[in-house]
Protein backbone atom coordinates (compact mmCIF):
# COMPACT_ATOMS: atom_id res chain seq x y z
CA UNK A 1 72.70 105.48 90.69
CA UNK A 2 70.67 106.86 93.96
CA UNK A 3 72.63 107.92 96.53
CA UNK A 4 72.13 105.30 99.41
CA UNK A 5 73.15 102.59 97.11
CA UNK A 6 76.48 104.10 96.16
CA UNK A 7 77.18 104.41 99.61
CA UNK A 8 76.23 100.83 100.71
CA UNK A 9 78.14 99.28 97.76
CA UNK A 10 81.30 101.47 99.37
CA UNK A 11 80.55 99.90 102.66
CA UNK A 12 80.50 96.59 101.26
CA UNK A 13 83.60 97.36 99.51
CA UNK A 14 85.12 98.20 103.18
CA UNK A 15 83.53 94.79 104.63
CA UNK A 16 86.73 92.65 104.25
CA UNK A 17 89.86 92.77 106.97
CA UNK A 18 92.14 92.58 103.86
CA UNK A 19 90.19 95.44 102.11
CA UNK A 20 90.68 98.01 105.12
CA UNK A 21 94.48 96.69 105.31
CA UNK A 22 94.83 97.83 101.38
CA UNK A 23 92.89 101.42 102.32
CA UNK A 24 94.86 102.05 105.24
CA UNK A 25 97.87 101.13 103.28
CA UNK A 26 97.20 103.77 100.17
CA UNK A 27 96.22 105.81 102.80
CA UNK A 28 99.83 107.43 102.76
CA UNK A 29 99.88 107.84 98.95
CA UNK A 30 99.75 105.67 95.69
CA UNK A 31 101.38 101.73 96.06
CA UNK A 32 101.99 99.71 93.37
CA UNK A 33 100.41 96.41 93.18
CA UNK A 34 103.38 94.32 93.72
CA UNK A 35 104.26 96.71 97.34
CA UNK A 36 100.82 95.97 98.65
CA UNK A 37 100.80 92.26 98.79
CA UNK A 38 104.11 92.06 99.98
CA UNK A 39 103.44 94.15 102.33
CA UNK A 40 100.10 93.15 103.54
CA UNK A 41 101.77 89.65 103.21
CA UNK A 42 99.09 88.09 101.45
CA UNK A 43 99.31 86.35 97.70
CA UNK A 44 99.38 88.26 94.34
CA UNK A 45 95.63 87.26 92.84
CA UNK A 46 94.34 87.31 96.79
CA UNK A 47 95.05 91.03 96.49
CA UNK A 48 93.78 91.24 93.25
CA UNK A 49 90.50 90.13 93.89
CA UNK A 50 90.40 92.59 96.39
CA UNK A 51 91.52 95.58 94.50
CA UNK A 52 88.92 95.10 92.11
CA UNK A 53 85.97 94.92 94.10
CA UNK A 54 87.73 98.48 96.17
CA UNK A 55 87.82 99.68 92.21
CA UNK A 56 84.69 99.02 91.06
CA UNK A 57 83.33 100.63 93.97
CA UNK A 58 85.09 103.39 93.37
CA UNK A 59 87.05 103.33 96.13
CA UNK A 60 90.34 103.13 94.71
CA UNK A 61 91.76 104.42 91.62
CA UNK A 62 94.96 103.22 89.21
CA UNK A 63 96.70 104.03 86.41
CA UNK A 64 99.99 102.08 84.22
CA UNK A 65 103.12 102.77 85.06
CA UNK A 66 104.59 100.60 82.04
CA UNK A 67 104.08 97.10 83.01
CA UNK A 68 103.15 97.84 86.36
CA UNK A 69 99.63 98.90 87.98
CA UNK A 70 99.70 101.93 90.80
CA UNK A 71 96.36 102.35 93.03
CA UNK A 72 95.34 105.04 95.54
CA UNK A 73 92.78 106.25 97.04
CA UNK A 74 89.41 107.74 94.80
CA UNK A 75 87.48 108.75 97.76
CA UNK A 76 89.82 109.93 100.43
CA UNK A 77 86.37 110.41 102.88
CA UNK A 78 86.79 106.24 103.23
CA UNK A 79 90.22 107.12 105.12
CA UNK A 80 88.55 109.49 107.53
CA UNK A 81 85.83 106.66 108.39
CA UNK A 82 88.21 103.81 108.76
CA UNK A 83 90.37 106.59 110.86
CA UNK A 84 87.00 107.24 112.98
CA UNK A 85 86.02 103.86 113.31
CA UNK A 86 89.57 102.56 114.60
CA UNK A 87 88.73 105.33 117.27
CA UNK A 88 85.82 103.98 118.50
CA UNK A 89 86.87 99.68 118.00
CA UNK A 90 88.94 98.91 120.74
């Protein structure tokens, strides 16, 4: 895949409120699936949805614990430019 399309599909994975809500939340370490949308407050397939398009681009990352799915972070350079960017938004 060429370079500057990887990197716009990763930006489109970032172009959703919810989406930067899950980052920021894995931000601090792996979550499983039912601890983000309670926290983020928002329903079970809602989240879902969103986790897969952060996973298939790459974003995020999972594996099974049992019956229960744990995410964090693939590319940790998305937390620096979410970091950045909440520098510069007022």
């Amino acid at each position: 895949m060429e370079r500057e399309t990887k990197i716009a599909d990763i930006l489109k994975a970032l172009a959703h409120p919810t989406r930067v809500k899950i980052v920021k939340y894995l931000s601090d370490g792996e979550k499983c699936v039912k601890d983000i949308w309670q926290e983020l407050n928002v329903p079970q397939p809602t989240v879902s949805q969103h986790i897969n398009i952060l996973k298939n681009a790459g974003v995020i990352s999972f594996r099974k614990d049992g019956v229960k799915t744990c995410y964090r972070i693939e590319l940790p350079v998305v937390v620096k430019i979410l970091k950045l960017l909440e520098e510069e938004v007022k």
